[in-house]
C-alpha atoms as a PDB file:
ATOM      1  CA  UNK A   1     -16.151   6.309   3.701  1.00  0.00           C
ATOM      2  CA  UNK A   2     -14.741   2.344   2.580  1.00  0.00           C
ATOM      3  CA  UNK A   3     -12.846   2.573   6.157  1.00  0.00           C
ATOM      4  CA  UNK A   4     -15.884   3.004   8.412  1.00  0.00           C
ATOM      5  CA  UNK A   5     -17.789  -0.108   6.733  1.00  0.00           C
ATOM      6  CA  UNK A   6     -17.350  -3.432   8.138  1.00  0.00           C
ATOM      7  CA  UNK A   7     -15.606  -6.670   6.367  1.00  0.00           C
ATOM      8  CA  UNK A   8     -18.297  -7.817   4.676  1.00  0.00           C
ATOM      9  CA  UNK A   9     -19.858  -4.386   3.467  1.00  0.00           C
ATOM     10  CA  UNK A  10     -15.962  -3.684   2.499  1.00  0.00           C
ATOM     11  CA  UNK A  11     -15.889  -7.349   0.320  1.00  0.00           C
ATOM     12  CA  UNK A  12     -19.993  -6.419  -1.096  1.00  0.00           C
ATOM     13  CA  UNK A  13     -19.090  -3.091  -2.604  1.00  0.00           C
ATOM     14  CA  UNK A  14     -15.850  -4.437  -3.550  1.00  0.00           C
ATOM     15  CA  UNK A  15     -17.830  -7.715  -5.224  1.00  0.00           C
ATOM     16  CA  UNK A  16     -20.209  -4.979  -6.874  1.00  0.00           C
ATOM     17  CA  UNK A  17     -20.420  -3.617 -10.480  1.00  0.00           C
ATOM     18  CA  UNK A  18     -18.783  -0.402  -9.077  1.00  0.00           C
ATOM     19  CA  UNK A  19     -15.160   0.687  -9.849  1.00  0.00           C
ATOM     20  CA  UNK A  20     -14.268   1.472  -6.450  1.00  0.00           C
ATOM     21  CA  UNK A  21     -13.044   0.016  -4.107  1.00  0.00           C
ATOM     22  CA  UNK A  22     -10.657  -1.890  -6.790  1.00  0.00           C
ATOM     23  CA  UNK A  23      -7.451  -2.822  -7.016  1.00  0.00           C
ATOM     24  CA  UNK A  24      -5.750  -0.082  -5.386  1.00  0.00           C
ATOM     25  CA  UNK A  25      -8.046   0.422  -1.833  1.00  0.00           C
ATOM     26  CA  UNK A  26      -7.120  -3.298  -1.856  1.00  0.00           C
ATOM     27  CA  UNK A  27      -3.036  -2.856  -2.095  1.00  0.00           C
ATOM     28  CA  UNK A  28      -3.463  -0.279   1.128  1.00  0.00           C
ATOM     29  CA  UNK A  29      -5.636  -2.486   2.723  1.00  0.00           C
ATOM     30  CA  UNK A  30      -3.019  -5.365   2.336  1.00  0.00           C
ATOM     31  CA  UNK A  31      -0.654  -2.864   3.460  1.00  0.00           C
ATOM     32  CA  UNK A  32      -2.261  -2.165   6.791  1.00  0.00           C
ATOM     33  CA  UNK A  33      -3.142  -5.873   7.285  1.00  0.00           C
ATOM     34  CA  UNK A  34       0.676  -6.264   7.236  1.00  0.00           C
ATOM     35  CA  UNK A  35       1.376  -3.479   9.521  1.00  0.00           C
ATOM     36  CA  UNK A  36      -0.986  -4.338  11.990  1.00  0.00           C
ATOM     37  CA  UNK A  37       0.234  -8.181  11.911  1.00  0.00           C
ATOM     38  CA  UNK A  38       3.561  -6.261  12.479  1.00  0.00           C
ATOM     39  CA  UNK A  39       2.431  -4.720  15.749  1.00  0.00           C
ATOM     40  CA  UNK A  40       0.640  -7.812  16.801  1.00  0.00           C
ATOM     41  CA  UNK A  41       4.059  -9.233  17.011  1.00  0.00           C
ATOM     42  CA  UNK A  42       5.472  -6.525  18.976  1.00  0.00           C
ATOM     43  CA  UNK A  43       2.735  -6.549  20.880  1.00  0.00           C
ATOM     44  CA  UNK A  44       2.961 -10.442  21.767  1.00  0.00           C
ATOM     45  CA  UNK A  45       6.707  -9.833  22.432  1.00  0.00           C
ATOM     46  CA  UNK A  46       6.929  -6.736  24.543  1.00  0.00           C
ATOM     47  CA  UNK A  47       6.782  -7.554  28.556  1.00  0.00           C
ATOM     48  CA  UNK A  48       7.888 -11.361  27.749  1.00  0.00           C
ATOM     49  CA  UNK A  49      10.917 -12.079  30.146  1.00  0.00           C
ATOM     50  CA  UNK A  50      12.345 -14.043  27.034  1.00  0.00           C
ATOM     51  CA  UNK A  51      12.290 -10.977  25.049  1.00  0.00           C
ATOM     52  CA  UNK A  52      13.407  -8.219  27.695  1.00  0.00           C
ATOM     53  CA  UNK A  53      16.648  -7.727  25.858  1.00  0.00           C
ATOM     54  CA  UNK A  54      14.661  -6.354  22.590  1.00  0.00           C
ATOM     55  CA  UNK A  55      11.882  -5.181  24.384  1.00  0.00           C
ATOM     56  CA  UNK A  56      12.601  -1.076  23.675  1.00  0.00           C
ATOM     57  CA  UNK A  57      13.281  -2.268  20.018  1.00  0.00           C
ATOM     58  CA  UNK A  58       9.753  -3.853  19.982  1.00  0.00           C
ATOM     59  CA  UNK A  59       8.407  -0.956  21.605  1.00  0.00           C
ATOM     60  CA  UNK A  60       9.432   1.065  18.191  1.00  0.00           C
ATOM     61  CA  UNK A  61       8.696  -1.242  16.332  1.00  0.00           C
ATOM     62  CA  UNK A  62       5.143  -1.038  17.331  1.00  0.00           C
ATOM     63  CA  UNK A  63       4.976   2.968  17.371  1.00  0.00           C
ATOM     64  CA  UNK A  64       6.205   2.818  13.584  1.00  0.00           C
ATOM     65  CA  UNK A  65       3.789  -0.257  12.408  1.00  0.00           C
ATOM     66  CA  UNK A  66       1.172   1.740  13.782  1.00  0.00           C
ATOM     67  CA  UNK A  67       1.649   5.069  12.147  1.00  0.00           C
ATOM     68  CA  UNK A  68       1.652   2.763   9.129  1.00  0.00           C
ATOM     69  CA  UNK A  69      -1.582   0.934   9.290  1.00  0.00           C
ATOM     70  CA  UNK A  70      -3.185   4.439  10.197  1.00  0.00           C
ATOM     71  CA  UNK A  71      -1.489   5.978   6.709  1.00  0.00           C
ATOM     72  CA  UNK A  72      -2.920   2.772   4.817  1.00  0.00           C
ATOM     73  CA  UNK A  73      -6.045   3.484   6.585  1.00  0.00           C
ATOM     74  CA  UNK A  74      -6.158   6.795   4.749  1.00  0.00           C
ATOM     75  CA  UNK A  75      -4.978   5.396   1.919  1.00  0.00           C
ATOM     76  CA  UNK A  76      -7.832   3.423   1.268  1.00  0.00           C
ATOM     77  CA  UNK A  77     -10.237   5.914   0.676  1.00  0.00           C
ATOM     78  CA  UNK A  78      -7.824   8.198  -0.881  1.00  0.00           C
ATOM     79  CA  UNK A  79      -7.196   6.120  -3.598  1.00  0.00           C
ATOM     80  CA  UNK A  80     -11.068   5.462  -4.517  1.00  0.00           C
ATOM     81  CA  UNK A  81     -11.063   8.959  -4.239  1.00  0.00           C
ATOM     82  CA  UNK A  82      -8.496   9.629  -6.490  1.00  0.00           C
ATOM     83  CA  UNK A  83      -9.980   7.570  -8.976  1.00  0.00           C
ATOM     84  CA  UNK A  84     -13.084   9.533  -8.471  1.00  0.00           C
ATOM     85  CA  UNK A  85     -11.451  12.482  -9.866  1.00  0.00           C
ATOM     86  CA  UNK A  86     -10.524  11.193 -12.709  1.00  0.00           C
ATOM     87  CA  UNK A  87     -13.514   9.909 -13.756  1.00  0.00           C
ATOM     88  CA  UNK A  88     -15.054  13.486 -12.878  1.00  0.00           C
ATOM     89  CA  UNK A  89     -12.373  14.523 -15.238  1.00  0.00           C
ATOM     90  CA  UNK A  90     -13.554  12.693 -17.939  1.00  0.00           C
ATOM     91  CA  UNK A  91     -17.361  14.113 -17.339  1.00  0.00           C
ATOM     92  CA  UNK A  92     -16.016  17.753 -17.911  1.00  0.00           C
ATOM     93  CA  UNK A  93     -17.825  19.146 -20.776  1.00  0.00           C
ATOM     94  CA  UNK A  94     -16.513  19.472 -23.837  1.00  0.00           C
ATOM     95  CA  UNK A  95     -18.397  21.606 -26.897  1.00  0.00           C
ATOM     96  CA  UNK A  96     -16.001  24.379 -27.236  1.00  0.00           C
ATOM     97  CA  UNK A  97     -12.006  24.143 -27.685  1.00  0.00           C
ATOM     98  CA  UNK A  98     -11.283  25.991 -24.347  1.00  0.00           C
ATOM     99  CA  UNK A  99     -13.851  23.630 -22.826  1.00  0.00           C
ATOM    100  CA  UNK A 100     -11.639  20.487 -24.658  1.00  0.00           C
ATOM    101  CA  UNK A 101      -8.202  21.750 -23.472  1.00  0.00           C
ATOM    102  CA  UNK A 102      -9.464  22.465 -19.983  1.00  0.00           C
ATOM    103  CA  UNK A 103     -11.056  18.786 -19.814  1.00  0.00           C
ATOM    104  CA  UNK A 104      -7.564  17.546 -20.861  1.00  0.00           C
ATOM    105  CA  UNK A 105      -5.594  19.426 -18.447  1.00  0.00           C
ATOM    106  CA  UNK A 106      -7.662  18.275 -15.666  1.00  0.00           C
ATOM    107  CA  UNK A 107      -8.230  14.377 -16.373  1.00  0.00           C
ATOM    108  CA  UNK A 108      -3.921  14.569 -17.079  1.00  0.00           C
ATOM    109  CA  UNK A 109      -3.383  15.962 -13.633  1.00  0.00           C
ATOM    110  CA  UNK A 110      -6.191  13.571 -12.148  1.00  0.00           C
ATOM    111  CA  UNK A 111      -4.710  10.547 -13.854  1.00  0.00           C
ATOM    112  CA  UNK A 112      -0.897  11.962 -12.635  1.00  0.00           C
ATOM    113  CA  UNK A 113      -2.179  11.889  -8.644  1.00  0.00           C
ATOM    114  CA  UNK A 114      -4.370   8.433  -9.001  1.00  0.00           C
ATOM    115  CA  UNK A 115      -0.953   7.472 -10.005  1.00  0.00           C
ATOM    116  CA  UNK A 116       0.848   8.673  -7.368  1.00  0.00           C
ATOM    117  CA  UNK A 117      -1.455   7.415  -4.437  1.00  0.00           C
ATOM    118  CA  UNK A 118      -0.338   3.608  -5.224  1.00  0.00           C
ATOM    119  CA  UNK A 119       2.867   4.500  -5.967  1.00  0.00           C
ATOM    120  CA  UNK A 120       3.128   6.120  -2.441  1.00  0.00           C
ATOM    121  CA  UNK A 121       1.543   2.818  -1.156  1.00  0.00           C
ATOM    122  CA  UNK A 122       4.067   0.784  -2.888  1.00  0.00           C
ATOM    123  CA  UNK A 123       6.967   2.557  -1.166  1.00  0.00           C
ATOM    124  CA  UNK A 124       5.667   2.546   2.105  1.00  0.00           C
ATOM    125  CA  UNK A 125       4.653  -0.894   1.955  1.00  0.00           C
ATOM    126  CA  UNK A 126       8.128  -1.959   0.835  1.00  0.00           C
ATOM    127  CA  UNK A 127       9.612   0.326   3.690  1.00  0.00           C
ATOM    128  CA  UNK A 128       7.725  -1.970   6.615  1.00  0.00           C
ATOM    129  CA  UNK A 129       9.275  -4.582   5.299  1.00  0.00           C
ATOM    130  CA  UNK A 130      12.897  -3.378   6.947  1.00  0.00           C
ATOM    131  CA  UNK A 131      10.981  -3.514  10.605  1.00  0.00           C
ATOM    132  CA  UNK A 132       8.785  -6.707   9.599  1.00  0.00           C
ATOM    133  CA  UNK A 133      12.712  -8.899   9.427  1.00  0.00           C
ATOM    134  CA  UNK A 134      13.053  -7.556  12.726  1.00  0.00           C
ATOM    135  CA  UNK A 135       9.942  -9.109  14.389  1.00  0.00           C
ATOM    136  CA  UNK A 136      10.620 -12.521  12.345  1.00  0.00           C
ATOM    137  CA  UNK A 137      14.188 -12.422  14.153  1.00  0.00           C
ATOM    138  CA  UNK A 138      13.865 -10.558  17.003  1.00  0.00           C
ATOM    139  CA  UNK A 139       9.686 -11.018  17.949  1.00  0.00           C
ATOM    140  CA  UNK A 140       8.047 -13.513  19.616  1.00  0.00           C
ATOM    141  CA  UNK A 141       8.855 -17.018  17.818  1.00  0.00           C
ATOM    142  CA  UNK A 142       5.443 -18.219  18.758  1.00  0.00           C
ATOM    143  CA  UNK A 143       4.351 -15.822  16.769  1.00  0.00           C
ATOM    144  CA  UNK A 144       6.877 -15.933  13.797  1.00  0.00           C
ATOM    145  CA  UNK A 145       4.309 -17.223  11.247  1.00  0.00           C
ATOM    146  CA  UNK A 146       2.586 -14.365  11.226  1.00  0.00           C
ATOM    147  CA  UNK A 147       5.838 -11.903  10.898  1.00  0.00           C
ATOM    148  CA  UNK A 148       6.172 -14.114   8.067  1.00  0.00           C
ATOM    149  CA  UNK A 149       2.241 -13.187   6.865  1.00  0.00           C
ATOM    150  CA  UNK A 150       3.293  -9.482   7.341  1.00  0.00           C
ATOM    151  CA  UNK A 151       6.134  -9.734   5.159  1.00  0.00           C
ATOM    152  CA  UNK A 152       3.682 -11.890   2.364  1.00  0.00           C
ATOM    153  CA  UNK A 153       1.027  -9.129   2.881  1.00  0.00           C
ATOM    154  CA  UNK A 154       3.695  -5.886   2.514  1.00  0.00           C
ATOM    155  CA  UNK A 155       4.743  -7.802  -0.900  1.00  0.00           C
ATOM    156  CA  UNK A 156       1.225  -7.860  -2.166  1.00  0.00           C
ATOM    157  CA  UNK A 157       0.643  -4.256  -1.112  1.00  0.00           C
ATOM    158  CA  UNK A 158       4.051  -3.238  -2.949  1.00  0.00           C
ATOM    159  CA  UNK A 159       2.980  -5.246  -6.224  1.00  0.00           C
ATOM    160  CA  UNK A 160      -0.580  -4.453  -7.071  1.00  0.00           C
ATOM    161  CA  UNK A 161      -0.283  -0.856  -5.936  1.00  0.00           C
ATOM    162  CA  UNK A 162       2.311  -0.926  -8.901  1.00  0.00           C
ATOM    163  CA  UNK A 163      -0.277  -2.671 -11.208  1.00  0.00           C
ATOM    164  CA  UNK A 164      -2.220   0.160 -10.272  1.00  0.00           C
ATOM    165  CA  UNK A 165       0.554   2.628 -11.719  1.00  0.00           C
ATOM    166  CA  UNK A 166       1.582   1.053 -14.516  1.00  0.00           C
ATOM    167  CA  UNK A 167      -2.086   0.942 -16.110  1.00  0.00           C
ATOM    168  CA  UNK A 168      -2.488   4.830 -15.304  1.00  0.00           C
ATOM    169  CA  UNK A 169       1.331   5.103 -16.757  1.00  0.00           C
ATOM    170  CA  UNK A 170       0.053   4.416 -20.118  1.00  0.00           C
ATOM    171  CA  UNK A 171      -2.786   7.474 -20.243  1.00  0.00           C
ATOM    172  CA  UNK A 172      -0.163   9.997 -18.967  1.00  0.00           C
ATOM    173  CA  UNK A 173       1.078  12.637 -21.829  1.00  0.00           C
ATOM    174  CA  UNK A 174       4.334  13.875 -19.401  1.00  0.00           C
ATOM    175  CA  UNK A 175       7.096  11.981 -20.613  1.00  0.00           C
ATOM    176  CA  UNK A 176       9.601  13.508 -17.859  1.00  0.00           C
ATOM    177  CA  UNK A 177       6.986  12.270 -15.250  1.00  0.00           C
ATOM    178  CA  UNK A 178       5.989   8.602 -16.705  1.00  0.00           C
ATOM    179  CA  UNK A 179      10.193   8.399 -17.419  1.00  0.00           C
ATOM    180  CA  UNK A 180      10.871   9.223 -13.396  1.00  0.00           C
ATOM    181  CA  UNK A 181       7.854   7.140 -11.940  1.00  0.00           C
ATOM    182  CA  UNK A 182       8.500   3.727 -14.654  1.00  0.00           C
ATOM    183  CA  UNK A 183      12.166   4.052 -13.356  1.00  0.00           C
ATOM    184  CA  UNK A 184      10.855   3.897  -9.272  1.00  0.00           C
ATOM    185  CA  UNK A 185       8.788   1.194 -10.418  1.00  0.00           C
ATOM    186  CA  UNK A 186      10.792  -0.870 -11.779  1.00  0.00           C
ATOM    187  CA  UNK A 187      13.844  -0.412  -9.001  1.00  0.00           C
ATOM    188  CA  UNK A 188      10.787  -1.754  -6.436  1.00  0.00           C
ATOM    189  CA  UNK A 189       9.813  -4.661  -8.142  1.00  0.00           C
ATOM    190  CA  UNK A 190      13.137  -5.756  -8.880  1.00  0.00           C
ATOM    191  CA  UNK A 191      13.859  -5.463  -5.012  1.00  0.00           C
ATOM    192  CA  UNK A 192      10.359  -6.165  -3.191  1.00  0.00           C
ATOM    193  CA  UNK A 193      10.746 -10.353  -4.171  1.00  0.00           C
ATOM    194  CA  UNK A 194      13.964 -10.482  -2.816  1.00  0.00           C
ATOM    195  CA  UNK A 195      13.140  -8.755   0.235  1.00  0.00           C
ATOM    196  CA  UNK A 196      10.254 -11.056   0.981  1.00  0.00           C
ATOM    197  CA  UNK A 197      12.269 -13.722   0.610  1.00  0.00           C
ATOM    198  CA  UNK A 198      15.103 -12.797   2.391  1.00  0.00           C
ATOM    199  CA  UNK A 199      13.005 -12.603   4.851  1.00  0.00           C
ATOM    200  CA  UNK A 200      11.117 -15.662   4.983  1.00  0.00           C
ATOM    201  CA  UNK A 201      14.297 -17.656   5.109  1.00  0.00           C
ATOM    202  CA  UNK A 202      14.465 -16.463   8.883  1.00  0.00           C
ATOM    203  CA  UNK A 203      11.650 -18.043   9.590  1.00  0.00           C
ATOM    204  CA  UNK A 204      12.460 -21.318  11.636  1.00  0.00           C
ATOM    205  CA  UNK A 205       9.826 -23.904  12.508  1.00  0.00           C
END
């Protein structure tokens, strides 16, 4: 598993001639980096006498952030894996016309749930951004810079796990289903940059 290597093992396989980890193991990794950052906050603000008026909200804050980065954890792997599948797909053989038709069924639905693994990503990583604001304001100003990091890192996560979509978008045959997901993408991207913003215009140094 990509999770249970170390840094550099994680940035050699990624540096390799191999597929995976690629671009979307990356967008959950910079999705739990964020969330993590996000606790670390909490974390640095929760039993500061400065802070004891927010102190419960940091408390959640935490308990969220960390059911996060565990979920982009997972995600991690589950993305290589999904791209896995569809390259197994594409392996099926092929010599007879059932054998065709079942090869394109599969590598379709394949392609449809390495699609949906960044897109799931995407929204998640744009959700932490709501509690992320709330560190930068709220959190531990000696530690505001890296709320601010958080925020950076969620944006990342949102945008290249939609890279990730939009390129699998294109070999999808479901019109109904490229129609619904292109429309979620685009509503995110148009939102994620002002978010991030908004954001870092709390922080004060």
């Amino acid at each position: 598993m990509l999770v249970n290597m170390n840094v550099k093992e994680f940035l050699d396989k990624t540096a390799s001639n191999e597929p995976v980890p690629g671009g979307g193991s990356i967008a959950a990794l910079s999705g739990a980096i964020s969330a993590a950052l996000t606790e670390m906050v909490s974390n640095l603000t929760i039993g500061k006498k400065k802070y004891a008026e927010v102190e419960e909200e940091m408390k959640v804050i935490r308990e969220k952030a960390e059911k996060y980065r565990t979920k982009f954890v997972e995600d991690i792997d589950k993305d290589s894996d999904a791209f896995n599948e569809v390259m197994k797909a594409f392996k099926l053989p092929k010599e007879t016309d059932e054998e065709k038709q079942a090869r394109k069924t599969t590598i379709q639905e394949a392609t449809k749930k390495a699609t949906l693994v960044p897109l799931e990503v995407g929204k998640d990583a744009f959700e932490i951004m709501t509690i992320i604001e709330k560190i930068v304001v709220k959190g531990n100003q000696n530690a505001v810079t890296d709320g601010a990091v958080a925020a950076m890192m969620a944006r990342t996560a949102v945008l290249s796990a939609l890279y990730n979509v939009k390129i699998n978008l294109g070999s999808i045959k479901d019109e109904a289903f490229v129609e619904k997901v292109t429309k979620e993408v685009k509503e995110l991207e148009e939102q994620v940059g002002k978010v991030e913003k908004h954001i870092l215009s709390k922080v004060v140094l």
